[in-house]
C-alpha atoms as a PDB file:
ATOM      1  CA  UNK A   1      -8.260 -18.721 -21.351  1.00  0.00           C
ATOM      2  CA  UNK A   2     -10.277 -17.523 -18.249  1.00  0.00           C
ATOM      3  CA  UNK A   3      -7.874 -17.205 -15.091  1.00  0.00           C
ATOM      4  CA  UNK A   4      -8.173 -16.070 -11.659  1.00  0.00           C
ATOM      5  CA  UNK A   5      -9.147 -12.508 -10.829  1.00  0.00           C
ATOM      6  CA  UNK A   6      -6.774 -10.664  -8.454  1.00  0.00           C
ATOM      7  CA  UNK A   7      -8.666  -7.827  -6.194  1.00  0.00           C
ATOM      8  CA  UNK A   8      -6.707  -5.690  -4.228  1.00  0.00           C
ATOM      9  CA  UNK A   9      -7.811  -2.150  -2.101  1.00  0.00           C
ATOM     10  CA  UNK A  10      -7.379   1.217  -2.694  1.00  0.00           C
ATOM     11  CA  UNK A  11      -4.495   1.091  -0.126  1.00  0.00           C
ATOM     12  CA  UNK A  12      -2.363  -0.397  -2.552  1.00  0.00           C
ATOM     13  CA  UNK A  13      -1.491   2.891  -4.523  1.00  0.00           C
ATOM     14  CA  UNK A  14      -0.319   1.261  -7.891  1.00  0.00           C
ATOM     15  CA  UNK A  15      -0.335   3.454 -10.706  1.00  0.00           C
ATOM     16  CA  UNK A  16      -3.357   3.265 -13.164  1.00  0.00           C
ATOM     17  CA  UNK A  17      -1.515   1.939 -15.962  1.00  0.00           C
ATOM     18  CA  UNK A  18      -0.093  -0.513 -13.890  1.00  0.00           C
ATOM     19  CA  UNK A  19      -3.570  -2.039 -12.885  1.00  0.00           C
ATOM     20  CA  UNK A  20      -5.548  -1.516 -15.856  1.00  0.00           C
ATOM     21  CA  UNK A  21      -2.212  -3.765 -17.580  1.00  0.00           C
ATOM     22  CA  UNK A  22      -2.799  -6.633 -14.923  1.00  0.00           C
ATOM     23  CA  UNK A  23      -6.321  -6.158 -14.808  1.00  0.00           C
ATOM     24  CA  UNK A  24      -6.512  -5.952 -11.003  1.00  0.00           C
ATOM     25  CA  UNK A  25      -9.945  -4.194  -9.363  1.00  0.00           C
ATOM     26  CA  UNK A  26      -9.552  -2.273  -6.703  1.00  0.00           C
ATOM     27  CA  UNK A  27     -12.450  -1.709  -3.946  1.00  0.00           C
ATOM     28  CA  UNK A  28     -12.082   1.113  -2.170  1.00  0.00           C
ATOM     29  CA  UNK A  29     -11.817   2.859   0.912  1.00  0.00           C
ATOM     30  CA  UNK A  30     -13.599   5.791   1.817  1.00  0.00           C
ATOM     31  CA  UNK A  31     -11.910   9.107   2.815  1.00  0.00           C
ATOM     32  CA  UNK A  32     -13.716  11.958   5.100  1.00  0.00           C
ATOM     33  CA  UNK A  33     -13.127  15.299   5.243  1.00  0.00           C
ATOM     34  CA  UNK A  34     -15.323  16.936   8.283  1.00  0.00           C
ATOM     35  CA  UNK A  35     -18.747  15.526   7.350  1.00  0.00           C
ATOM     36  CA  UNK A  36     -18.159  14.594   3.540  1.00  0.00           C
ATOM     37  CA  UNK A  37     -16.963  11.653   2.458  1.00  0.00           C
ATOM     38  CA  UNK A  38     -15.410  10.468  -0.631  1.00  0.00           C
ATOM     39  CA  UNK A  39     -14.881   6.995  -2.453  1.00  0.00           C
ATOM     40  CA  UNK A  40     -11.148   7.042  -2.834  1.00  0.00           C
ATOM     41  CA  UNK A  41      -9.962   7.312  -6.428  1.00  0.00           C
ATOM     42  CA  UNK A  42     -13.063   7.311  -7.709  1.00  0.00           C
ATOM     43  CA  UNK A  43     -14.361  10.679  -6.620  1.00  0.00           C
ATOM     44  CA  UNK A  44     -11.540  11.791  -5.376  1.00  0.00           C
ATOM     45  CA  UNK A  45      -7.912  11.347  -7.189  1.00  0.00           C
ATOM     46  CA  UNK A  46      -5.140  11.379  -5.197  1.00  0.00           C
ATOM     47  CA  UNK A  47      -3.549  14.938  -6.684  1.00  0.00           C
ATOM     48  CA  UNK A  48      -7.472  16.438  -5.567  1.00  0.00           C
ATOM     49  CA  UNK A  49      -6.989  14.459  -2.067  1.00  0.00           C
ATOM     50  CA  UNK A  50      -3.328  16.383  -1.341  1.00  0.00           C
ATOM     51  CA  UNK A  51      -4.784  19.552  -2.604  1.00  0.00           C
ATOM     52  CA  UNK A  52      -7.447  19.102   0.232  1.00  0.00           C
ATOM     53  CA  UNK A  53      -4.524  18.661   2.602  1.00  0.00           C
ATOM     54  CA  UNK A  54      -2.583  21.843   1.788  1.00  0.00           C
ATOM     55  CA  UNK A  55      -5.886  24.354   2.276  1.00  0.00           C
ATOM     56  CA  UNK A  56      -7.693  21.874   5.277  1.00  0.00           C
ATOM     57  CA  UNK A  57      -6.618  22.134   9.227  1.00  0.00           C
ATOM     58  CA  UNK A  58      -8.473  19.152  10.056  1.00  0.00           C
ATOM     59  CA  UNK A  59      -7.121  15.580   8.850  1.00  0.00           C
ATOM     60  CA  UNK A  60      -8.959  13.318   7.048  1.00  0.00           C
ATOM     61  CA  UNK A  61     -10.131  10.283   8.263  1.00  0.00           C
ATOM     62  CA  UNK A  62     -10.312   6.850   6.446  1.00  0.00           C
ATOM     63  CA  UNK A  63     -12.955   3.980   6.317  1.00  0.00           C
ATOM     64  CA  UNK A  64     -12.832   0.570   5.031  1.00  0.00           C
ATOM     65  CA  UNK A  65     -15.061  -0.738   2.344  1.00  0.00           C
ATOM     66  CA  UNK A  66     -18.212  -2.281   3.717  1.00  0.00           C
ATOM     67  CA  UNK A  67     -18.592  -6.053   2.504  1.00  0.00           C
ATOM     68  CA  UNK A  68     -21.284  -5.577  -0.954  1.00  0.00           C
ATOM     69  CA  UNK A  69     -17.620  -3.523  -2.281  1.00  0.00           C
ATOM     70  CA  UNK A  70     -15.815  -6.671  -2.511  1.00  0.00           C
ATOM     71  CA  UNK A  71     -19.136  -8.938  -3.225  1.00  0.00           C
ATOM     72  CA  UNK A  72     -19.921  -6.404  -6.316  1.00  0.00           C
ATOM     73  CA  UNK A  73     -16.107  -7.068  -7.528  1.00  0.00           C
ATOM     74  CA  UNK A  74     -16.234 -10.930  -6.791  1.00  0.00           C
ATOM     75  CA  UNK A  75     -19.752 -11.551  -8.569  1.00  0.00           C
ATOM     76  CA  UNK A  76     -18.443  -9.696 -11.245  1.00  0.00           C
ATOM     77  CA  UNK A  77     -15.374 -11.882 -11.755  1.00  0.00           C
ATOM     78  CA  UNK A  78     -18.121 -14.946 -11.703  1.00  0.00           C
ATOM     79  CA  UNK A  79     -19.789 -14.019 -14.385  1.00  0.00           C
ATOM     80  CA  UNK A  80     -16.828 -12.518 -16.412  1.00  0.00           C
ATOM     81  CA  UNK A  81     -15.834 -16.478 -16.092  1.00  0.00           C
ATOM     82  CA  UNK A  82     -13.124 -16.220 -13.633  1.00  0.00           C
ATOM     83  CA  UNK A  83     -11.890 -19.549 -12.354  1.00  0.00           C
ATOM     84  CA  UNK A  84     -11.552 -17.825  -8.987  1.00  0.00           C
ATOM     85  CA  UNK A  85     -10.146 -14.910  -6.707  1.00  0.00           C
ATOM     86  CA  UNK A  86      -7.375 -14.003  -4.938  1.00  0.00           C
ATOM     87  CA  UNK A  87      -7.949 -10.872  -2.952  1.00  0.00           C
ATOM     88  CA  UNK A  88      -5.087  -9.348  -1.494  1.00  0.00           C
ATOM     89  CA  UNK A  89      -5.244  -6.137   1.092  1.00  0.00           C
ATOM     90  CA  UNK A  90      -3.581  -4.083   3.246  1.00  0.00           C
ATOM     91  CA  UNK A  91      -2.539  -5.528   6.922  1.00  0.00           C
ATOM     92  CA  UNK A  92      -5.727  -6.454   9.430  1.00  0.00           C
ATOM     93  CA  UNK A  93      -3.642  -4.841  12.236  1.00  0.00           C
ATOM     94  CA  UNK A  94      -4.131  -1.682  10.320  1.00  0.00           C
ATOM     95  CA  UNK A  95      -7.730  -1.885   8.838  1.00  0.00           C
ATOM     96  CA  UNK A  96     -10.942  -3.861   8.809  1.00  0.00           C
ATOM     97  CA  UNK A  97     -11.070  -3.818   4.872  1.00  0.00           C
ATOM     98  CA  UNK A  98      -9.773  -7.669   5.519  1.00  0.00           C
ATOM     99  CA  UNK A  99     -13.243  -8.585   7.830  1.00  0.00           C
ATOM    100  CA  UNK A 100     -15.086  -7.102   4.604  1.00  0.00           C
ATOM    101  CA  UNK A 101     -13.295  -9.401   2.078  1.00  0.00           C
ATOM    102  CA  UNK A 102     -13.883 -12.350   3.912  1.00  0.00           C
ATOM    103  CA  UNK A 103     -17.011 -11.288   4.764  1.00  0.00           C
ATOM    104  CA  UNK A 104     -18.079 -11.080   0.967  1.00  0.00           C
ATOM    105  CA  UNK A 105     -16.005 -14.346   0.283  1.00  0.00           C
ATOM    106  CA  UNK A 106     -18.347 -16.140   1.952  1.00  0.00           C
ATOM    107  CA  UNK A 107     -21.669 -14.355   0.690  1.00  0.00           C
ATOM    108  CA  UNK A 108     -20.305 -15.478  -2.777  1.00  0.00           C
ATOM    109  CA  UNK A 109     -19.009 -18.819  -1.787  1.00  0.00           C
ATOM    110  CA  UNK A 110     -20.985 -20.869  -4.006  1.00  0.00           C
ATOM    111  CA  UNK A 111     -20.618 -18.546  -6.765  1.00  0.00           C
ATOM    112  CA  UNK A 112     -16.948 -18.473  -7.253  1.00  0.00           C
ATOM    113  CA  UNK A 113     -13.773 -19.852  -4.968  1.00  0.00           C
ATOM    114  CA  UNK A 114     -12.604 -16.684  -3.373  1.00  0.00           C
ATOM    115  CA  UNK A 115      -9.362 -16.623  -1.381  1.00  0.00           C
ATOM    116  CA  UNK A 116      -8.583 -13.625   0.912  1.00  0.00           C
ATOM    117  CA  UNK A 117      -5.201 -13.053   1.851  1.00  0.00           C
ATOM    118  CA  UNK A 118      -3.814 -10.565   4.470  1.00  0.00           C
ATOM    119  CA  UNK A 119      -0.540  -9.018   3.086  1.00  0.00           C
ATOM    120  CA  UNK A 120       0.795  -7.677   6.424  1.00  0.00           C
ATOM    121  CA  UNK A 121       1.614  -4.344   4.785  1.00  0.00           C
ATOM    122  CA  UNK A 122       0.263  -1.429   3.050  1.00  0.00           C
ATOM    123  CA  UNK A 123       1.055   1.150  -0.163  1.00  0.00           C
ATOM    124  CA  UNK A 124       3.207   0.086  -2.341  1.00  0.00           C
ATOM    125  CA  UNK A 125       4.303  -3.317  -0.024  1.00  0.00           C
ATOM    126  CA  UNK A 126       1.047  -4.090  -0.460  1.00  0.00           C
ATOM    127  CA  UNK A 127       0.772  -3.183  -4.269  1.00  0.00           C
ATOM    128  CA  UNK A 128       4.099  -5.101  -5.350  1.00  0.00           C
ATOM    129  CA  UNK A 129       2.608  -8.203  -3.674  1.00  0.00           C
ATOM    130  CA  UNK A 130      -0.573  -7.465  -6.042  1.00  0.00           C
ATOM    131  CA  UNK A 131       1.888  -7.210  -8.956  1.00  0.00           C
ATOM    132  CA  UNK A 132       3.306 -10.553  -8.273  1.00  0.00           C
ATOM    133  CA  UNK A 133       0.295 -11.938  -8.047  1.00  0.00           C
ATOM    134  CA  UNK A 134      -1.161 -10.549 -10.759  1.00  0.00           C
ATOM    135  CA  UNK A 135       1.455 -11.704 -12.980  1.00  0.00           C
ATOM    136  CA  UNK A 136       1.273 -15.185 -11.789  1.00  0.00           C
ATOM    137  CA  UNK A 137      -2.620 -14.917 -12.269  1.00  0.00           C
ATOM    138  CA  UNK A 138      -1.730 -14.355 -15.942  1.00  0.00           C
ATOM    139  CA  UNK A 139       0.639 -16.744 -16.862  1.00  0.00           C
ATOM    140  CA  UNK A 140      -2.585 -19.252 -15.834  1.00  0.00           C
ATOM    141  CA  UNK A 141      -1.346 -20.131 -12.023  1.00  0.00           C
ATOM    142  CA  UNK A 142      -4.574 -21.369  -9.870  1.00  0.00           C
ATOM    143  CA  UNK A 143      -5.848 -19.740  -6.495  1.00  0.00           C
ATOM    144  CA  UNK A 144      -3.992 -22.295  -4.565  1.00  0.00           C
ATOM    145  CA  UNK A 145      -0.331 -21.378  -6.413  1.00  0.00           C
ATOM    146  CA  UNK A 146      -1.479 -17.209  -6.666  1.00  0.00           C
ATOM    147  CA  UNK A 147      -2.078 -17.444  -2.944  1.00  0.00           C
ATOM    148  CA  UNK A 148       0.863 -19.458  -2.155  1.00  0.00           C
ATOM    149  CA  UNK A 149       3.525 -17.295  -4.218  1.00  0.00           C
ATOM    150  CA  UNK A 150       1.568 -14.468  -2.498  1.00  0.00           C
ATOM    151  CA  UNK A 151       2.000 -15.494   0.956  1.00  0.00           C
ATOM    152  CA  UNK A 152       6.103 -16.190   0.232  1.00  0.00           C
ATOM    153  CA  UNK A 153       6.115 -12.406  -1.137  1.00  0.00           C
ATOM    154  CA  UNK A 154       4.690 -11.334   2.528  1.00  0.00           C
ATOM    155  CA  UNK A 155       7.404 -12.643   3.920  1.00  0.00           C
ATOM    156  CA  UNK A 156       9.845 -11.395   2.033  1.00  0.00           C
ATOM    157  CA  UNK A 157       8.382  -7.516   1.857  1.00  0.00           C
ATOM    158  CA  UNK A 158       9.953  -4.450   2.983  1.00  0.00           C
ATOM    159  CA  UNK A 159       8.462  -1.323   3.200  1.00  0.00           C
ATOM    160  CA  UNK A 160      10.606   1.879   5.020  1.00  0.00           C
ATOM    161  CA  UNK A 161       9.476   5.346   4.641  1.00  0.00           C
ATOM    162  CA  UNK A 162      10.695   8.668   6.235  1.00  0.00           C
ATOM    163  CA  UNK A 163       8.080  11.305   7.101  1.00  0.00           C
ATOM    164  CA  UNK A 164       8.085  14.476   6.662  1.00  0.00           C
ATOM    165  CA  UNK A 165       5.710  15.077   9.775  1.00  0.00           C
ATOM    166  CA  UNK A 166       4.591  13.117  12.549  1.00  0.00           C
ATOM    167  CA  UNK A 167       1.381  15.216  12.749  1.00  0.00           C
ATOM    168  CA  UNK A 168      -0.715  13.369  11.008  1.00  0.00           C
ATOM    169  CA  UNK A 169       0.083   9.901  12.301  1.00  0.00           C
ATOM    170  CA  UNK A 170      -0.363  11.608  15.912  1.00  0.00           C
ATOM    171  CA  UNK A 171      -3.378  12.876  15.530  1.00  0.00           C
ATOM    172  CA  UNK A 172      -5.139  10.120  13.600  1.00  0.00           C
ATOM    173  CA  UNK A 173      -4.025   7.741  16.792  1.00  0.00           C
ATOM    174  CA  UNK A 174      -2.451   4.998  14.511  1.00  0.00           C
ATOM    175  CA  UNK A 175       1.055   5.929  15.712  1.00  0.00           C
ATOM    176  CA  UNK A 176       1.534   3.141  18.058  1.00  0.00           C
ATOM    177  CA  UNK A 177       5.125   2.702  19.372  1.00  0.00           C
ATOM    178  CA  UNK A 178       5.916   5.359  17.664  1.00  0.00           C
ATOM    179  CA  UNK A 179       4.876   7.805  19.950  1.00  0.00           C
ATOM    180  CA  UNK A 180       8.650   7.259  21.383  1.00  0.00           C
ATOM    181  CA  UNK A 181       9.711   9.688  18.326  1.00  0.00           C
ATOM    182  CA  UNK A 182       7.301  12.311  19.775  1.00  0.00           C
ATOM    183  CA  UNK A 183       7.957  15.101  21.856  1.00  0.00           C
ATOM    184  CA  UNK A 184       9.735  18.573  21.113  1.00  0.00           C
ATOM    185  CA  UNK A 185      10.956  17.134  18.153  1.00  0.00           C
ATOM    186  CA  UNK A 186       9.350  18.919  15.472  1.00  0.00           C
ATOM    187  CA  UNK A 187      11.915  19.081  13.574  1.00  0.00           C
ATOM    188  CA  UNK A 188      13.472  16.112  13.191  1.00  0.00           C
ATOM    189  CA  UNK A 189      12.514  13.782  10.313  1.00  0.00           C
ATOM    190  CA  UNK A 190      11.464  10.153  11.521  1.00  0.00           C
ATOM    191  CA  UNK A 191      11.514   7.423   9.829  1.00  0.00           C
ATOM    192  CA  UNK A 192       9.393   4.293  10.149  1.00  0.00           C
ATOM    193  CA  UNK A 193       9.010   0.806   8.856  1.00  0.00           C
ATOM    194  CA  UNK A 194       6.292  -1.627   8.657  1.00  0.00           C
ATOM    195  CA  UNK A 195       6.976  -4.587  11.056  1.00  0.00           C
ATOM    196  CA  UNK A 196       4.671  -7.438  11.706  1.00  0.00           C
ATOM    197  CA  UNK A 197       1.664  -5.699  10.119  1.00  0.00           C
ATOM    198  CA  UNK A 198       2.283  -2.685  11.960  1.00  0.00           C
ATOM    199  CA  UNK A 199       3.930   0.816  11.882  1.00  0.00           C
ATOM    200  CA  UNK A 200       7.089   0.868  13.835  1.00  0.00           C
ATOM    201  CA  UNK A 201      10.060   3.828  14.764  1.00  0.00           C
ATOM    202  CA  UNK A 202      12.938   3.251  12.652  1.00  0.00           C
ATOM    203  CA  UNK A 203      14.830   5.630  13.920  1.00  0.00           C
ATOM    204  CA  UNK A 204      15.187   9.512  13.660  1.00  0.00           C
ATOM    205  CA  UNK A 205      17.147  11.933  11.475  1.00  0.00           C
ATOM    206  CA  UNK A 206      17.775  15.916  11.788  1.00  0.00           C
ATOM    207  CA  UNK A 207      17.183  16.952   7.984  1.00  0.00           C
ATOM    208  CA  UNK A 208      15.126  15.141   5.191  1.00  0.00           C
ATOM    209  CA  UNK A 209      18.236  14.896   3.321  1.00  0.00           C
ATOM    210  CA  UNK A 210      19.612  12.517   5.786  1.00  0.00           C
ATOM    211  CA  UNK A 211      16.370  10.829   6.495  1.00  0.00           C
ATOM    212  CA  UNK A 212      16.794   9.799   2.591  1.00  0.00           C
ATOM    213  CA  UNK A 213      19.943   8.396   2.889  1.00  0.00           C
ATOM    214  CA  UNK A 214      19.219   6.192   5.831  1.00  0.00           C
ATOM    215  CA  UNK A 215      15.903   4.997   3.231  1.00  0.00           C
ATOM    216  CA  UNK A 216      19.275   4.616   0.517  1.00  0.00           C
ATOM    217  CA  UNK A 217      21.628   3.200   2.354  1.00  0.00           C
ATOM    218  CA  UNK A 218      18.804   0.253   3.824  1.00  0.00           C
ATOM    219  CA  UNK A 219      17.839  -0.280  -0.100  1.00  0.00           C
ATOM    220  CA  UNK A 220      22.049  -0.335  -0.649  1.00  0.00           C
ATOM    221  CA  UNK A 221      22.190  -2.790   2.364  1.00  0.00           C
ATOM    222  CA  UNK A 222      20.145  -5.461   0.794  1.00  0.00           C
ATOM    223  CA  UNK A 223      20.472  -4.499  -2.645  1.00  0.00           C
ATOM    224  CA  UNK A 224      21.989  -7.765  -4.213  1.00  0.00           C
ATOM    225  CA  UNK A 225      19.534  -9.435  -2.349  1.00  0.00           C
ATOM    226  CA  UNK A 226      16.220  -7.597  -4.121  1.00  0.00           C
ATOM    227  CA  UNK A 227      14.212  -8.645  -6.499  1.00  0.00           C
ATOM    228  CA  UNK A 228      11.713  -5.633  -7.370  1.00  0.00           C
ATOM    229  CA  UNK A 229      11.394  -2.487  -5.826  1.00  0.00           C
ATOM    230  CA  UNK A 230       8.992   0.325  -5.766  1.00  0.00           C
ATOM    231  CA  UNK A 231       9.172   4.014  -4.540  1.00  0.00           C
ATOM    232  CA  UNK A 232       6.712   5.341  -3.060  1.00  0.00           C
ATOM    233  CA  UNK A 233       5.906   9.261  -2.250  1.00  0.00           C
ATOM    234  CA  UNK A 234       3.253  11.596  -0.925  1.00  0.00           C
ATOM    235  CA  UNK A 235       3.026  14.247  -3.543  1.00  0.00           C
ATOM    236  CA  UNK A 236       7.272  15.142  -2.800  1.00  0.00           C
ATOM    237  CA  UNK A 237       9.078  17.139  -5.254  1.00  0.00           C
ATOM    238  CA  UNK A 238      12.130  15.992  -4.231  1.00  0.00           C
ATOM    239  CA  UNK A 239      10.888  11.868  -5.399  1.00  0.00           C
ATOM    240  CA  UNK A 240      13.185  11.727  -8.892  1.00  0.00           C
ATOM    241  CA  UNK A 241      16.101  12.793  -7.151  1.00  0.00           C
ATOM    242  CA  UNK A 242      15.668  10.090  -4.473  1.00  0.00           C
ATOM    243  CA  UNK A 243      14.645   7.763  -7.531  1.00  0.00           C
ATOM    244  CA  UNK A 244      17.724   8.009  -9.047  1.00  0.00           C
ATOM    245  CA  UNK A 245      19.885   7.652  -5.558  1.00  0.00           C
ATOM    246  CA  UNK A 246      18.098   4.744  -5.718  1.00  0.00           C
ATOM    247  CA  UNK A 247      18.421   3.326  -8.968  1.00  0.00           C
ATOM    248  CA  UNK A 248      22.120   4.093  -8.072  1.00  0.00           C
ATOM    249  CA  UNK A 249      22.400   1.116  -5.567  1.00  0.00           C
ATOM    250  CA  UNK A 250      20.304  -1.321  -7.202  1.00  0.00           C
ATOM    251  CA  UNK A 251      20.057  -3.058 -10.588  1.00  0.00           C
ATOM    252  CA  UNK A 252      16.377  -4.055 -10.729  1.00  0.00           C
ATOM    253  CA  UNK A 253      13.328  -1.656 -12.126  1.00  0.00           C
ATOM    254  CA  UNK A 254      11.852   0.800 -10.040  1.00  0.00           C
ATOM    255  CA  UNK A 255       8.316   1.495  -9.820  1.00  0.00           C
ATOM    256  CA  UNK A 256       7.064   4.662  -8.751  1.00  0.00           C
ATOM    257  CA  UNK A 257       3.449   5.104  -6.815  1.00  0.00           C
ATOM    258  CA  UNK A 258       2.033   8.632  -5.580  1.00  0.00           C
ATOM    259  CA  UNK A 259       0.639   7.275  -2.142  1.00  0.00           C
ATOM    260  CA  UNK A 260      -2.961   7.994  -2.581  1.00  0.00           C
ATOM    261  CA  UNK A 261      -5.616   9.159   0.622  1.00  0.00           C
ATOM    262  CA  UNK A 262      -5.930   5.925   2.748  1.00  0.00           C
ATOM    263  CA  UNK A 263      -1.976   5.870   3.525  1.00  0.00           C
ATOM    264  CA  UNK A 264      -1.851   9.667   3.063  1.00  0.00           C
ATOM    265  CA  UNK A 265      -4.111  10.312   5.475  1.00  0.00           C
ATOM    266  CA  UNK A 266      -1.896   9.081   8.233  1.00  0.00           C
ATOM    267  CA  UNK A 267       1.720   9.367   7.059  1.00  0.00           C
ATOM    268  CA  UNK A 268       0.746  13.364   5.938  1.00  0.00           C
ATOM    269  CA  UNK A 269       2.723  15.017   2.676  1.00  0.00           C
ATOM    270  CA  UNK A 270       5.869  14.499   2.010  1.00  0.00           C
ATOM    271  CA  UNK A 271       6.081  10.759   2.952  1.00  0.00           C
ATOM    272  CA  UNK A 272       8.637   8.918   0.721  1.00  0.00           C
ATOM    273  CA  UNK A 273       9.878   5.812   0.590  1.00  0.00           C
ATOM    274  CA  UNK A 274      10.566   2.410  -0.239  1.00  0.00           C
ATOM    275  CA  UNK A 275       8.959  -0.976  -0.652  1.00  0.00           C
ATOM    276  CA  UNK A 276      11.316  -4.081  -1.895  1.00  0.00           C
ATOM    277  CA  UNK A 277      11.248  -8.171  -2.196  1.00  0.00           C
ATOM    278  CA  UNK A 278      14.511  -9.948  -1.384  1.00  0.00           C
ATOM    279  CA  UNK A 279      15.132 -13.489  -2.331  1.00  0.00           C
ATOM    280  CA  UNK A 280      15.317 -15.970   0.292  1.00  0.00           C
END
């Protein structure tokens, strides 16, 4: 039985067994380091990208995928005998990947029904919408239902992280309001949620240790209430202790995704997190 293909961005930071299970494609984003640039995950893993970090002064930058990325996945689809698309990527208020994919839908219109759908998030927000998807995509759902139960996921997504530096966001200008948490404050741990599309302050903590039990005790907060959850982390040796704080407080699996380059490059090492569903 052909179904729909789900196509996602590089953003999304799923694991590799995870995707190559739900057979999702990915189109990437490109990272840039000084004058070189690198297609993310493709010639550059994510372990290579935070390696680049640690011995680099200057931060990477990030570009989205130009249009023929998502046209090359979508044609492919066609004439694998995919009854359509659902492409899913990370928030427009955060990237023009979205202008690409709908872009390409339309270069491949009358090849194959192509829906594009902005998931108001990013990382692993972003990648547990994919899953959903994915799994609907499997059990035979068309675009129109894959795209609907998408759209309720949105809604119902939660993604809070705590960074270990606000350097990187800073620097890379994609801090927004939460250039309030600036300042003298070097040492203090922030922590920030996606709101609306956007990055937003979510308030501030003295020690990391802390900073992970505010992340806990949000999870513990809505914890009957969630339906999947995923932890995500920027290359943090500290992530199975904070998994199993975690699994502590709720009673669903936990997925666990390395946040790759394109959020990496503005949350910096160290960033860990959370990303959750609740039910209505």
């Amino acid at each position: 039985m052909t179904s729909v293909q789900i196509v996602t961005d590089s953003s999304c930071d799923l694991p590799e067994e995870v995707i190559a299970e739900l057979n999702i494609k990915i189109v990437p984003l490109k990272i840039r380091f000084g004058d070189t640039e690198f297609v993310d995950r493709f010639e550059l893993t994510t372990d290579q990208f935070w390696d680049k970090c640690q011995s680099m002064d200057e931060l990477p930058s990030t570009a989205a995928p130009a249009p023929g990325a998502f046209v090359e996945q979508f044609q492919e689809a066609a004439s694998q005998g995919a009854t359509g698309v659902v492409a899913i990527v990370l928030s427009g208020e955060l990237s023009a990947t979205i202008e690409a994919a709908q872009q390409a839908a339309l270069m491949v219109k009358d090849e194959i029904e192509v829906n594009v759908v902005d998931s108001r998030t990013v990382t692993m927000g972003l990648g547990s919408i994919v899953v959903g998807a994915a799994t609907a995509a499997q059990s035979g759902a068309s675009v129109e239902e894959i795209s609907a139960h998408a759209i309720d996921c949105i809604e119902r997504t939660q993604v809070h992280a705590a960074l270990d530096t606000l350097e990187n966001l800073r620097k890379g200008g994609r801090i927004g309001a939460a250039g309030s948490l600036l300042g003298s404050m070097l040492s203090i741990k922030p922590l920030i949620e996606v709101r609306n599309g956007v990055v937003e302050p979510a308030g501030k903590q003295r020690t990391r240790s802390k900073a992970l039990n505010s992340i806990v005790a949000v999870v513990e907060e809505h914890a009957g209430q969630i339906e999947q959850l995923c932890v995500l982390h920027a290359a943090c040796d500290d992530v199975d202790t904070f998994v199993e704080q975690i699994k502590a407080v709720v009673n669903v699996d936990v997925l666990v995704g390395q946040v790759g380059p394109v959020v990496g490059a503005h949350a910096g090492l160290g960033t860990i997190g959370v990303a959750f569903q609740t039910t209505r």
